[in-house]
Protein backbone atom coordinates (compact mmCIF):
# COMPACT_ATOMS: atom_id res chain seq x y z
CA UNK A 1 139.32 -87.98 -102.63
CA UNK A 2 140.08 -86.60 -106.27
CA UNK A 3 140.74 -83.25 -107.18
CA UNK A 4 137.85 -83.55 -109.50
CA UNK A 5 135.62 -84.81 -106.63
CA UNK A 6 136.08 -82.18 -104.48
CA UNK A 7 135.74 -79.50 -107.11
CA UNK A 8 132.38 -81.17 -107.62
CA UNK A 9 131.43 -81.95 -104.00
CA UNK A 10 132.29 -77.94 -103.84
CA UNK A 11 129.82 -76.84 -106.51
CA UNK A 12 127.07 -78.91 -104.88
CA UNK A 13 127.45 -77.33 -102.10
CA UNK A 14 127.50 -73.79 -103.27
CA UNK A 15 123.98 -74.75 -104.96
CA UNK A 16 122.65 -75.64 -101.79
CA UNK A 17 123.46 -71.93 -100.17
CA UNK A 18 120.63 -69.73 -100.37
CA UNK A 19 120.87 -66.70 -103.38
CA UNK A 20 120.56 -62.99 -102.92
CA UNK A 21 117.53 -61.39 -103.54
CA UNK A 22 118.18 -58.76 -106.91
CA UNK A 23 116.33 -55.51 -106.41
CA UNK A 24 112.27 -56.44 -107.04
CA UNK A 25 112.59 -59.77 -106.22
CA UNK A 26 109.72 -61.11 -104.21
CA UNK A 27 110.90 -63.41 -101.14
CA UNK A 28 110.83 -66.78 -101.63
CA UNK A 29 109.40 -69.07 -98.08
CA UNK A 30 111.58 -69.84 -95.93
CA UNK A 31 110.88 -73.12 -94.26
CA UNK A 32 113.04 -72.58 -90.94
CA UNK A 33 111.99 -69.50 -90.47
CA UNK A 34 108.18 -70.80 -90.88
CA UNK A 35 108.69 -73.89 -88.42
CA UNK A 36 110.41 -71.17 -85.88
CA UNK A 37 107.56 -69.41 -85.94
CA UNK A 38 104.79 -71.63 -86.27
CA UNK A 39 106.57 -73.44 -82.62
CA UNK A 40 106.68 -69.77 -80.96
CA UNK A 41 103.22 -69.19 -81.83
CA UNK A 42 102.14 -71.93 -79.96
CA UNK A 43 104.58 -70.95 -77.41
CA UNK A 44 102.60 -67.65 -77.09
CA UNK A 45 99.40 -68.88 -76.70
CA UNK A 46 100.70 -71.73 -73.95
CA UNK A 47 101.54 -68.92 -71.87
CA UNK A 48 98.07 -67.20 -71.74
CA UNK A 49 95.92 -71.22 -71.22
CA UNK A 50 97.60 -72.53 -69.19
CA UNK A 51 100.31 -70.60 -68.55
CA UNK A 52 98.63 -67.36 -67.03
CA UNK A 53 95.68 -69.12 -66.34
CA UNK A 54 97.32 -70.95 -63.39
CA UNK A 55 99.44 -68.33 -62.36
CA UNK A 56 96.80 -66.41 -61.39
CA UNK A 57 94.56 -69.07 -60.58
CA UNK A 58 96.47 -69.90 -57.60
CA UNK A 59 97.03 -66.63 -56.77
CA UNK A 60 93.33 -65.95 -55.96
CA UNK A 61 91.44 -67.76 -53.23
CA UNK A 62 89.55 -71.05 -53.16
CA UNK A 63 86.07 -69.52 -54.01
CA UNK A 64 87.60 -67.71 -57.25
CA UNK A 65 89.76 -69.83 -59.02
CA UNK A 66 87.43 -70.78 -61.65
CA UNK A 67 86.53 -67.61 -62.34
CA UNK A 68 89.97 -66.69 -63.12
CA UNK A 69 90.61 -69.59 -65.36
CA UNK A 70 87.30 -68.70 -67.37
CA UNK A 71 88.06 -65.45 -68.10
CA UNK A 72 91.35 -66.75 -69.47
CA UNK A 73 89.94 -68.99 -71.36
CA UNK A 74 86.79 -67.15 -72.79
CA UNK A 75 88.88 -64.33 -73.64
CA UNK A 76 91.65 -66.48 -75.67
CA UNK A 77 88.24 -67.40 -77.87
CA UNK A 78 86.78 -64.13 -77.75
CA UNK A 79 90.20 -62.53 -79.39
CA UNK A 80 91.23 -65.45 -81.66
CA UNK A 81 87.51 -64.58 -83.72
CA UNK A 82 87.62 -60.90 -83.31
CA UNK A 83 91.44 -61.19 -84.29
CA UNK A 84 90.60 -62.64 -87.83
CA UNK A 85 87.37 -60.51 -88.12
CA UNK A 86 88.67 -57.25 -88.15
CA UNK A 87 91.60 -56.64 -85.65
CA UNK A 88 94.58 -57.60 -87.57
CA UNK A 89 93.55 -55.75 -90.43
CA UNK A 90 92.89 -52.51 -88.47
CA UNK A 91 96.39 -53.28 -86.60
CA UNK A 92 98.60 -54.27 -89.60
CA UNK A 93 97.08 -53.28 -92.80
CA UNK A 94 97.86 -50.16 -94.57
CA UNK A 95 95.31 -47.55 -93.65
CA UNK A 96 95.65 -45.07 -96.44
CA UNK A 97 95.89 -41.42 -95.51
CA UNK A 98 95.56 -42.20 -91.66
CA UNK A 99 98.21 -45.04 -91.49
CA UNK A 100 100.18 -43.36 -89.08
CA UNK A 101 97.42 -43.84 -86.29
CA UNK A 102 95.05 -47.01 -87.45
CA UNK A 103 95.19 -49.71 -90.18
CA UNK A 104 92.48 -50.23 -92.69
CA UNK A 105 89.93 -53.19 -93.68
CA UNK A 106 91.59 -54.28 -96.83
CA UNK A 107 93.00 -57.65 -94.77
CA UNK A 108 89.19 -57.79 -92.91
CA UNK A 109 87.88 -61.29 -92.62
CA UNK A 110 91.52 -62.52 -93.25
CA UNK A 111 90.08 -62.25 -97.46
CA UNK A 112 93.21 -61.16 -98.77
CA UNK A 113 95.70 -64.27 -97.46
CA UNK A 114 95.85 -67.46 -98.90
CA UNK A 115 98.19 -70.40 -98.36
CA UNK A 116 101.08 -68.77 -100.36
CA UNK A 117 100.06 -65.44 -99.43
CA UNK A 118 104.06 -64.20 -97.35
CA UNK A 119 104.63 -61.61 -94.73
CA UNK A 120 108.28 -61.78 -95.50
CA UNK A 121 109.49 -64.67 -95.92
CA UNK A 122 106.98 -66.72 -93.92
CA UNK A 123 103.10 -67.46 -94.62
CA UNK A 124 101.33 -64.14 -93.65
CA UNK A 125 98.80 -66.93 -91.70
CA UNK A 126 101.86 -68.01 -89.90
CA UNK A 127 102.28 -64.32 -89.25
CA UNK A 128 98.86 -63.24 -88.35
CA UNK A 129 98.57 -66.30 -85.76
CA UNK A 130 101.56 -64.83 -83.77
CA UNK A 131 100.30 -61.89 -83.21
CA UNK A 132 96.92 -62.74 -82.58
CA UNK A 133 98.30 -64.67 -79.38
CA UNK A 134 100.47 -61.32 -77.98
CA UNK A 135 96.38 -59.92 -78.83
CA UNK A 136 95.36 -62.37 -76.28
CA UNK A 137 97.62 -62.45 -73.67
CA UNK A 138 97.63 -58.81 -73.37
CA UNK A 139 93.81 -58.14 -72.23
CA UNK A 140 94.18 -61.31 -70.10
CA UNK A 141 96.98 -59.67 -68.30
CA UNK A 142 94.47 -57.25 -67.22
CA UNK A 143 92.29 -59.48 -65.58
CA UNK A 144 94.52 -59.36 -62.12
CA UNK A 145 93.31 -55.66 -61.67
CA UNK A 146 90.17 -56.67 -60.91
CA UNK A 147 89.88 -60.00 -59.83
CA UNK A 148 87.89 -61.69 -57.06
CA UNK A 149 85.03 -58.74 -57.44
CA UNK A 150 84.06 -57.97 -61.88
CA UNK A 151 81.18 -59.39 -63.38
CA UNK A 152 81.95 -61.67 -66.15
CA UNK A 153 79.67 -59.75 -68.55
CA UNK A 154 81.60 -56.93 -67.73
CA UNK A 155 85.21 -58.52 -68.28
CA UNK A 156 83.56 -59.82 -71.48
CA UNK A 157 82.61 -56.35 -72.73
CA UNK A 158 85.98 -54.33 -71.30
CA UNK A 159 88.16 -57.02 -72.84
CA UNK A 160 86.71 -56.75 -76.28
CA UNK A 161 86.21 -52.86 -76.53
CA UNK A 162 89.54 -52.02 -74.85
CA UNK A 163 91.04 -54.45 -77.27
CA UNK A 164 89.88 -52.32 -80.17
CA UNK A 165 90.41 -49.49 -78.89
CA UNK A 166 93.49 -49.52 -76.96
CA UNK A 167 95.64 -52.98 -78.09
CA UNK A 168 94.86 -52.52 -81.51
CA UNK A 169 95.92 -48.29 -81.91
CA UNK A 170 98.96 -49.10 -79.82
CA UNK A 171 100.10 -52.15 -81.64
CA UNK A 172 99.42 -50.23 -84.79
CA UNK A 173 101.25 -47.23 -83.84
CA UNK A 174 104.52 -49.20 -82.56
CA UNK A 175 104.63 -52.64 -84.91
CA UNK A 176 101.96 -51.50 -87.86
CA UNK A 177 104.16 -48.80 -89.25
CA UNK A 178 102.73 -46.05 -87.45
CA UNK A 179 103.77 -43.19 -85.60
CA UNK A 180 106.08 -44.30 -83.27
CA UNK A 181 107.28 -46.46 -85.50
CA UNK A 182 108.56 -43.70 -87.29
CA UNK A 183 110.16 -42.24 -85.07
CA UNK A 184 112.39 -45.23 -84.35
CA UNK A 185 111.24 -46.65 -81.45
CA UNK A 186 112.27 -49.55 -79.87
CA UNK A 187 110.08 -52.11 -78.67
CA UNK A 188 111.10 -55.71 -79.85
CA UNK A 189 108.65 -58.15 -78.46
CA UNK A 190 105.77 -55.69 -76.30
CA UNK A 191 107.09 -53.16 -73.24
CA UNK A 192 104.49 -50.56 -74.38
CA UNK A 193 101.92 -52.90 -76.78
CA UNK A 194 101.13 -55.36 -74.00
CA UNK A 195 103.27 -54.43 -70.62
CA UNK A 196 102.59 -50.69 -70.46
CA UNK A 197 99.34 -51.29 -71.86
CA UNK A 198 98.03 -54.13 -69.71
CA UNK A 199 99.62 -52.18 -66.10
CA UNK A 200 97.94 -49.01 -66.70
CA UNK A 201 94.19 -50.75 -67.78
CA UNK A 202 94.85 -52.65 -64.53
CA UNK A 203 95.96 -50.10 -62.46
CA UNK A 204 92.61 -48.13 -63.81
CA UNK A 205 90.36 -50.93 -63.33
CA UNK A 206 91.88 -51.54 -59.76
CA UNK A 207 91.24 -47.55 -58.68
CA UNK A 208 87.36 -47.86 -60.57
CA UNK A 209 86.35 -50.75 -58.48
CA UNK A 210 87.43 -50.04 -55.42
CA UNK A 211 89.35 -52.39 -52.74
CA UNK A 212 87.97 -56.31 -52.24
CA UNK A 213 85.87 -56.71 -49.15
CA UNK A 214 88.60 -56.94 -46.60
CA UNK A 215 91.09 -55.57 -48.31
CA UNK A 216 93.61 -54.56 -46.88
CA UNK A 217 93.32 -55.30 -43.37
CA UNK A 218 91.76 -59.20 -44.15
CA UNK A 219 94.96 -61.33 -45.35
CA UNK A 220 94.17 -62.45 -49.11
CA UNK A 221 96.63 -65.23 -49.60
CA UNK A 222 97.30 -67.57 -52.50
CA UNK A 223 94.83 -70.64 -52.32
CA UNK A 224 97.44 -73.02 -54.65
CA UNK A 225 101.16 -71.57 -54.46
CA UNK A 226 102.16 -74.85 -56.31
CA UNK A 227 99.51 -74.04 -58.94
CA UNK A 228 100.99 -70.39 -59.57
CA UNK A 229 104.28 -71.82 -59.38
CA UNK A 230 103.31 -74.31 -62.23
CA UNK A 231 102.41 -71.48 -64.19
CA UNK A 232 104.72 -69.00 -63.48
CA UNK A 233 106.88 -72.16 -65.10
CA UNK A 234 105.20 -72.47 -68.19
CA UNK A 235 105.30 -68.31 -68.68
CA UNK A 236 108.88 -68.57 -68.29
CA UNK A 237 109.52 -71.07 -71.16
CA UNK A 238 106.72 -69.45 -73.15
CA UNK A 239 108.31 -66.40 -72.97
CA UNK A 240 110.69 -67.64 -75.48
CA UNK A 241 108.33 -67.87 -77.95
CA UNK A 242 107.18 -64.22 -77.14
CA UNK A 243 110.90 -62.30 -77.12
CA UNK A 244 112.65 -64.77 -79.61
CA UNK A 245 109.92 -65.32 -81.93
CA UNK A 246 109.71 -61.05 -82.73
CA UNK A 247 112.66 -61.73 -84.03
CA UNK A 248 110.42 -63.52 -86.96
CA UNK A 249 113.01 -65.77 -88.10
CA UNK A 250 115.91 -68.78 -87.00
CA UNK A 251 118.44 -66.90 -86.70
CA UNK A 252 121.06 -64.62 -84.48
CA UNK A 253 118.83 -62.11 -83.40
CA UNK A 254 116.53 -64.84 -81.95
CA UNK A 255 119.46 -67.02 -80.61
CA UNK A 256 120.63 -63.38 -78.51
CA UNK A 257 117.06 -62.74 -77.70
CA UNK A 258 116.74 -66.01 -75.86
CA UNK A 259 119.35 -65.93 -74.33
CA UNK A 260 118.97 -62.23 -72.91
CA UNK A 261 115.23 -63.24 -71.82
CA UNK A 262 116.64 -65.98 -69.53
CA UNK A 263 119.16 -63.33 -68.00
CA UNK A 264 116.61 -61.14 -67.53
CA UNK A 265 114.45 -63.81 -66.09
CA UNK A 266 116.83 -65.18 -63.53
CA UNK A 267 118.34 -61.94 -62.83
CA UNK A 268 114.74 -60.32 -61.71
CA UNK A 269 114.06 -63.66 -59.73
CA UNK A 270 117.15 -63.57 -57.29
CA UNK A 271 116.94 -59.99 -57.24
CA UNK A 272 113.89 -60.03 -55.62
CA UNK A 273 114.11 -62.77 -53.72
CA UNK A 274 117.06 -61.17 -51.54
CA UNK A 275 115.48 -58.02 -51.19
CA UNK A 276 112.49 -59.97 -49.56
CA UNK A 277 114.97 -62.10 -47.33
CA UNK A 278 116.94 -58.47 -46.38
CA UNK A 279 113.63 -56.84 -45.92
CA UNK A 280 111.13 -59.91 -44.50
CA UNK A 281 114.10 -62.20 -42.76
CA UNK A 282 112.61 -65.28 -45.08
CA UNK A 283 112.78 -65.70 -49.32
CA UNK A 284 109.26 -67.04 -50.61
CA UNK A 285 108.78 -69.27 -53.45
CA UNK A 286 106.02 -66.25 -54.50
CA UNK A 287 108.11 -63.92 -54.65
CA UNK A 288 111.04 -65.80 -56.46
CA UNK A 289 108.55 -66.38 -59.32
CA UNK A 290 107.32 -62.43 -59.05
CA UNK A 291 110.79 -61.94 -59.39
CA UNK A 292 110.93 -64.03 -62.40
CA UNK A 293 107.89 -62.76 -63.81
CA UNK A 294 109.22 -59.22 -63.32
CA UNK A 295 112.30 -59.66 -65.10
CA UNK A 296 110.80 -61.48 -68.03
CA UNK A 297 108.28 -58.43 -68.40
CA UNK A 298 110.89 -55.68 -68.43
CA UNK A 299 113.48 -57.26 -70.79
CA UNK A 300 110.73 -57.88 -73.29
CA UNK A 301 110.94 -54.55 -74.90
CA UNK A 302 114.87 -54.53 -74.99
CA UNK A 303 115.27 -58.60 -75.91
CA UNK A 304 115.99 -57.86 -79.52
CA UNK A 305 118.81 -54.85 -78.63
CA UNK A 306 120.76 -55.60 -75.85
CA UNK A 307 123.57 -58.27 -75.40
CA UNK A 308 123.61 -60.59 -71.32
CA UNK A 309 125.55 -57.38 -69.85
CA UNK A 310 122.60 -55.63 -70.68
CA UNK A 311 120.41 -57.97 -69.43
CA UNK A 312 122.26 -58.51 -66.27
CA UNK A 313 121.59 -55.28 -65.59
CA UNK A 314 117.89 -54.59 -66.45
CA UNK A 315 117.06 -58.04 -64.64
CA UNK A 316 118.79 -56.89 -61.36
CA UNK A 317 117.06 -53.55 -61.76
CA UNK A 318 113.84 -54.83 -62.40
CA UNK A 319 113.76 -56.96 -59.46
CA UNK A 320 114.74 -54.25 -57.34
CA UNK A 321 112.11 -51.35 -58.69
CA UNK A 322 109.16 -54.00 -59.23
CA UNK A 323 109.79 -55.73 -55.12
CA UNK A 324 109.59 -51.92 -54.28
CA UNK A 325 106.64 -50.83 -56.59
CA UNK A 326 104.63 -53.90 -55.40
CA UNK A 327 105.25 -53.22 -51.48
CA UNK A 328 104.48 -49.34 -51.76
CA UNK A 329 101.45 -49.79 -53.71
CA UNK A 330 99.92 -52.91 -51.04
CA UNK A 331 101.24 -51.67 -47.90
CA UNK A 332 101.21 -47.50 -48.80
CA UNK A 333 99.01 -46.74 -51.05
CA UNK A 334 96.71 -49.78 -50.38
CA UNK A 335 95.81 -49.58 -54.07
CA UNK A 336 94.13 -53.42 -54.75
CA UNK A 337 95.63 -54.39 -57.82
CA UNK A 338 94.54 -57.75 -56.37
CA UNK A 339 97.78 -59.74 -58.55
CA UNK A 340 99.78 -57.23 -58.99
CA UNK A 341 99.68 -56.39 -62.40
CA UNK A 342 100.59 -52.66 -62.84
CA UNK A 343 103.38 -53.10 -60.16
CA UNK A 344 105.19 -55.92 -62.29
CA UNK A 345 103.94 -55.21 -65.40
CA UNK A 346 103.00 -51.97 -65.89
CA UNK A 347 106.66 -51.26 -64.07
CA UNK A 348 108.60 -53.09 -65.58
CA UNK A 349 107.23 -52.25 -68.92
CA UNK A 350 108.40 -48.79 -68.75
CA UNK A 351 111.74 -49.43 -67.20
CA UNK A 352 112.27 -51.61 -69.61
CA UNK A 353 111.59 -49.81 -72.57
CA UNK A 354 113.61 -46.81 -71.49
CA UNK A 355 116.68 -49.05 -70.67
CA UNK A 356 116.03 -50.38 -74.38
CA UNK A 357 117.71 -46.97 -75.41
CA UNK A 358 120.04 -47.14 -72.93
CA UNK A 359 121.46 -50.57 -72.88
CA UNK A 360 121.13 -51.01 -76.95
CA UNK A 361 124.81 -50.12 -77.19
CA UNK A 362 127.37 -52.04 -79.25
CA UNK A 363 129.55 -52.21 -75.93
CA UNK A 364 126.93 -54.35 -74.71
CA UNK A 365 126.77 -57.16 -77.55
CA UNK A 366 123.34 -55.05 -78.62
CA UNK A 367 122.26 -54.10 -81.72
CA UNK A 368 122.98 -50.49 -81.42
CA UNK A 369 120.23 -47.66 -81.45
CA UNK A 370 118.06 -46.91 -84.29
CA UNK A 371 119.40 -45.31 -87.20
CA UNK A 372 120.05 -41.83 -86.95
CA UNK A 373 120.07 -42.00 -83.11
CA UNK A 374 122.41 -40.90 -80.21
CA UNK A 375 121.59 -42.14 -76.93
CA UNK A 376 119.52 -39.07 -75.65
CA UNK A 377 117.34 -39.20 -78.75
CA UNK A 378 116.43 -42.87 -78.47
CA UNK A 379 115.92 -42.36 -74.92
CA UNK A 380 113.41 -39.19 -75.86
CA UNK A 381 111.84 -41.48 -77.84
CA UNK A 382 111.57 -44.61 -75.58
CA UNK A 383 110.03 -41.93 -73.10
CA UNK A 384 107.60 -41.04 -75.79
CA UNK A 385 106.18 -43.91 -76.33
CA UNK A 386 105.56 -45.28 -72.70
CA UNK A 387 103.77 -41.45 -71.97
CA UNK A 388 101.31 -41.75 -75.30
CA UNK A 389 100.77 -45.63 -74.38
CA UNK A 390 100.11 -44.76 -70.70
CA UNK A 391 97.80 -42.02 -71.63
CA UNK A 392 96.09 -43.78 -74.45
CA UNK A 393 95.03 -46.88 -72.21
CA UNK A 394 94.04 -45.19 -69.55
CA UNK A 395 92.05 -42.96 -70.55
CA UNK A 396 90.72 -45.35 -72.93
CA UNK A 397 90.31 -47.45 -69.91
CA UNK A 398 88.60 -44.80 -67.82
CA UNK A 399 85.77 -44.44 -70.62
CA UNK A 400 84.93 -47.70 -70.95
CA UNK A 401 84.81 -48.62 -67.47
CA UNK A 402 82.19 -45.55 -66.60
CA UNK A 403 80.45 -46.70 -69.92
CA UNK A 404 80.05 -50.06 -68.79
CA UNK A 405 79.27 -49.31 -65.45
CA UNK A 406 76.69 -47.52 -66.45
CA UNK A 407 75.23 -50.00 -68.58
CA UNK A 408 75.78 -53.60 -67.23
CA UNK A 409 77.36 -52.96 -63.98
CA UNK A 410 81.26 -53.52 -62.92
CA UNK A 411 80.89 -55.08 -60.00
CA UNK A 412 79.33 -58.07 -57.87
CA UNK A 413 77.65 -57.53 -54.76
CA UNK A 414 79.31 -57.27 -51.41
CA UNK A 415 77.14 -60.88 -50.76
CA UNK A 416 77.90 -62.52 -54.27
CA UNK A 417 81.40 -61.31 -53.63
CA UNK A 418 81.67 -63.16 -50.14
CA UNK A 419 79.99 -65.90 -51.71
CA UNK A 420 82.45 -66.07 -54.57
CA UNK A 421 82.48 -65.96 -58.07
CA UNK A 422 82.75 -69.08 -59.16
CA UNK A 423 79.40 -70.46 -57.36
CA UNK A 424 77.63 -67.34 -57.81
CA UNK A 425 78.63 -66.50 -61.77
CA UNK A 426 79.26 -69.98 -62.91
CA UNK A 427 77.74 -72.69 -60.65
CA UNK A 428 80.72 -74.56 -60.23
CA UNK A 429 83.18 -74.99 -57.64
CA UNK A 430 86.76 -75.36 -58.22
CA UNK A 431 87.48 -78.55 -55.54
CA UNK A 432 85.01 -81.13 -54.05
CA UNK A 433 86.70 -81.85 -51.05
């Protein structure tokens, strides 16, 4: 090749790299950044139907499982309208004078985005549809507090007020440029918007309605262990749309965030699965996906600060606290949180998002702490956040649980409970056999 030629083949290419944005400049659209996103949004919602749905389905017994995959599924519906109604406006929108604690209406009835309407660099659409599916995983989490023994018209009602009034502050406050936002905290992809969150509105519903006939001296065991495993599968490859998609491009942060999230994942999984062969004499394939489930949770918040070291280690300690959270609350406390949720959730949510300012260090491939921060000030902060969350959902939680009981009744009948839900709240059964 010429010298000519390859000056030539050199100023093609330098055409082809992308210019820097002068000072005003609005952002032009990225296309990989918008096919990243628009493949981790569906990622997000394949974790909730049917990704949760069978994970818990098969936790539950035979004369439930419908139930559990209806309330999935009518709550994905119920949040996708209420999402473009009002929510994301109210969660991402500037509210004026009281932006720090609540968004405003101007983005109501999704009226101000059109096709070439950006959130960055990517369609705000694009944008708005990824976070409307963390806004339905997170009630749907919730849903293992109280299963086997809720009314559906009751899940119905909690899941749509506690969305406004819990999901929507919190995810304001921490991702909507609110108050904790502010302050720096870090919480990449959820700890405190939907792990924190969800665990405490579980562990709130599971105290309100009282133990499951039986419970605890009746064994309650999984009806379909290869159905929750089948699930649990699915959650763990969604999750990669849920950690590396907050990154909200194709790029390094994603790449490290996927990565870490798989660390985390296997780390929690064999973590607990040897504490329940030490402890039990015999590993389970439930608890190896608990495990998995566990880790996955806690390294959510950190997945966009931490490098594998850091990972390593929250995985391992995940799977340790969450095995021991989950056994003290059965066997000790005999609180029934009939899946589980605050245990592994609502645990590892706040571990997790206090080892975000912890593990964020440079040394460990992270992204450092947020500017202006030593360690013991992130850390003050991370603490922050996980006691307003905790507070703010449950005693949000606590309100509209006496509010509905009062109204439409929590609970089923001892008969219709013995029965089971799914004949006695939906006429169906969920074999034929």
């Amino acid at each position: 090749m010429s010298v000519s030629s390859v000056n030539r083949l050199s100023v093609a290419m330098l055409l082809c790299l992308p210019m820097p944005l002068q000072a005003g400049e609005v952002p032009a659209l990225n296309m990989a950044n918008t096919a990243w996103m628009l493949t981790s949004s569906a990622l997000v919602l394949f974790m909730t139907i049917p990704g949760l749905a069978l994970f818990y389905g098969g936790l539950v017994r035979t004369k439930n499982v419908l139930s559990i995959l209806m309330q999935c599924f009518a709550i994905t519906c119920m949040v996708s309208i209420v999402w473009m109604l009002f929510a994301y406006s109210l969660a991402f929108s500037d509210g004026g004078a009281h932006n720090a604690w609540l968004g405003g209406m101007s983005k109501a009835l999704m009226s101000s985005i059109g096709v070439n309407t950006l959130k960055g660099d990517i369609p705000e659409t694009v944008f708005a549809m990824f976070q409307m599916t963390f806004a339905i995983i997170t009630p749907a989490l919730v849903v293992g507090g109280f299963a086997e023994r809720m009314k559906f018209s009751a899940m119905l009602l909690f899941s749509l007020l506690w969305l406004l009034l819990s999901y929507v502050p919190v995810c304001h406050w921490v991702w909507g440029d609110g108050w904790l936002q502010k302050m720096g905290v870090m919480d990449f992809a959820g700890g405190t918007v939907v792990h924190v969150n969800a665990g405490v509105a579980a562990l709130v519903a599971a105290l309100m309605l009282g133990k499951r006939k039986g419970f605890p001296e009746t064994a309650m065991l999984p009806h379909n262990l290869v159905m929750t495993v089948t699930g649990a599968c699915m959650l763990w490859v969604g999750w990669f749309g849920f950690n590396a998609g907050s990154a909200l491009a194709a790029n390094g942060s994603a790449g490290m965030a996927m990565m870490v999230t798989h660390i985390g994942a296997a780390a929690g999984s064999l973590t607990w699965m040897f504490c329940e062969w030490l402890r039990f004499g015999k590993p389970s394939m439930l608890g190896i996906v608990t495990g998995m489930v566990a880790g996955l949770g806690t390294i959510t918040p950190a997945s966009g600060f931490v490098g594998p070291l850091g990972a390593l280690a929250i995985g391992v300690i995940a799977g340790l606290a969450c095995f021991f959270a989950t056994n003290y609350m059965k066997r000790t406390l005999h609180v029934d949180d009939s899946l589980d949720v605050f245990p592994v959730h609502g645990v590892g949510g706040i571990i997790g998002t206090i080892l975000a300012g912890v593990f964020a260090a440079t040394a460990f491939g992270g992204g450092g702490f947020a500017e202006g921060m030593t360690m013991s000030k992130q850390v003050t902060v991370q603490i922050t956040a996980v006691l307003a969350t905790a507070v703010w959902s449950g005693g949000i939680s606590f309100l509209l649980f006496k509010l509905i009981d009062a109204t439409v009744g929590m609970r089923v009948s001892l008969e219709q409970e013995t029965e089971g839900l799914d004949t006695v709240l939906h006429n169906e059964t969920g074999y034929n056999l």
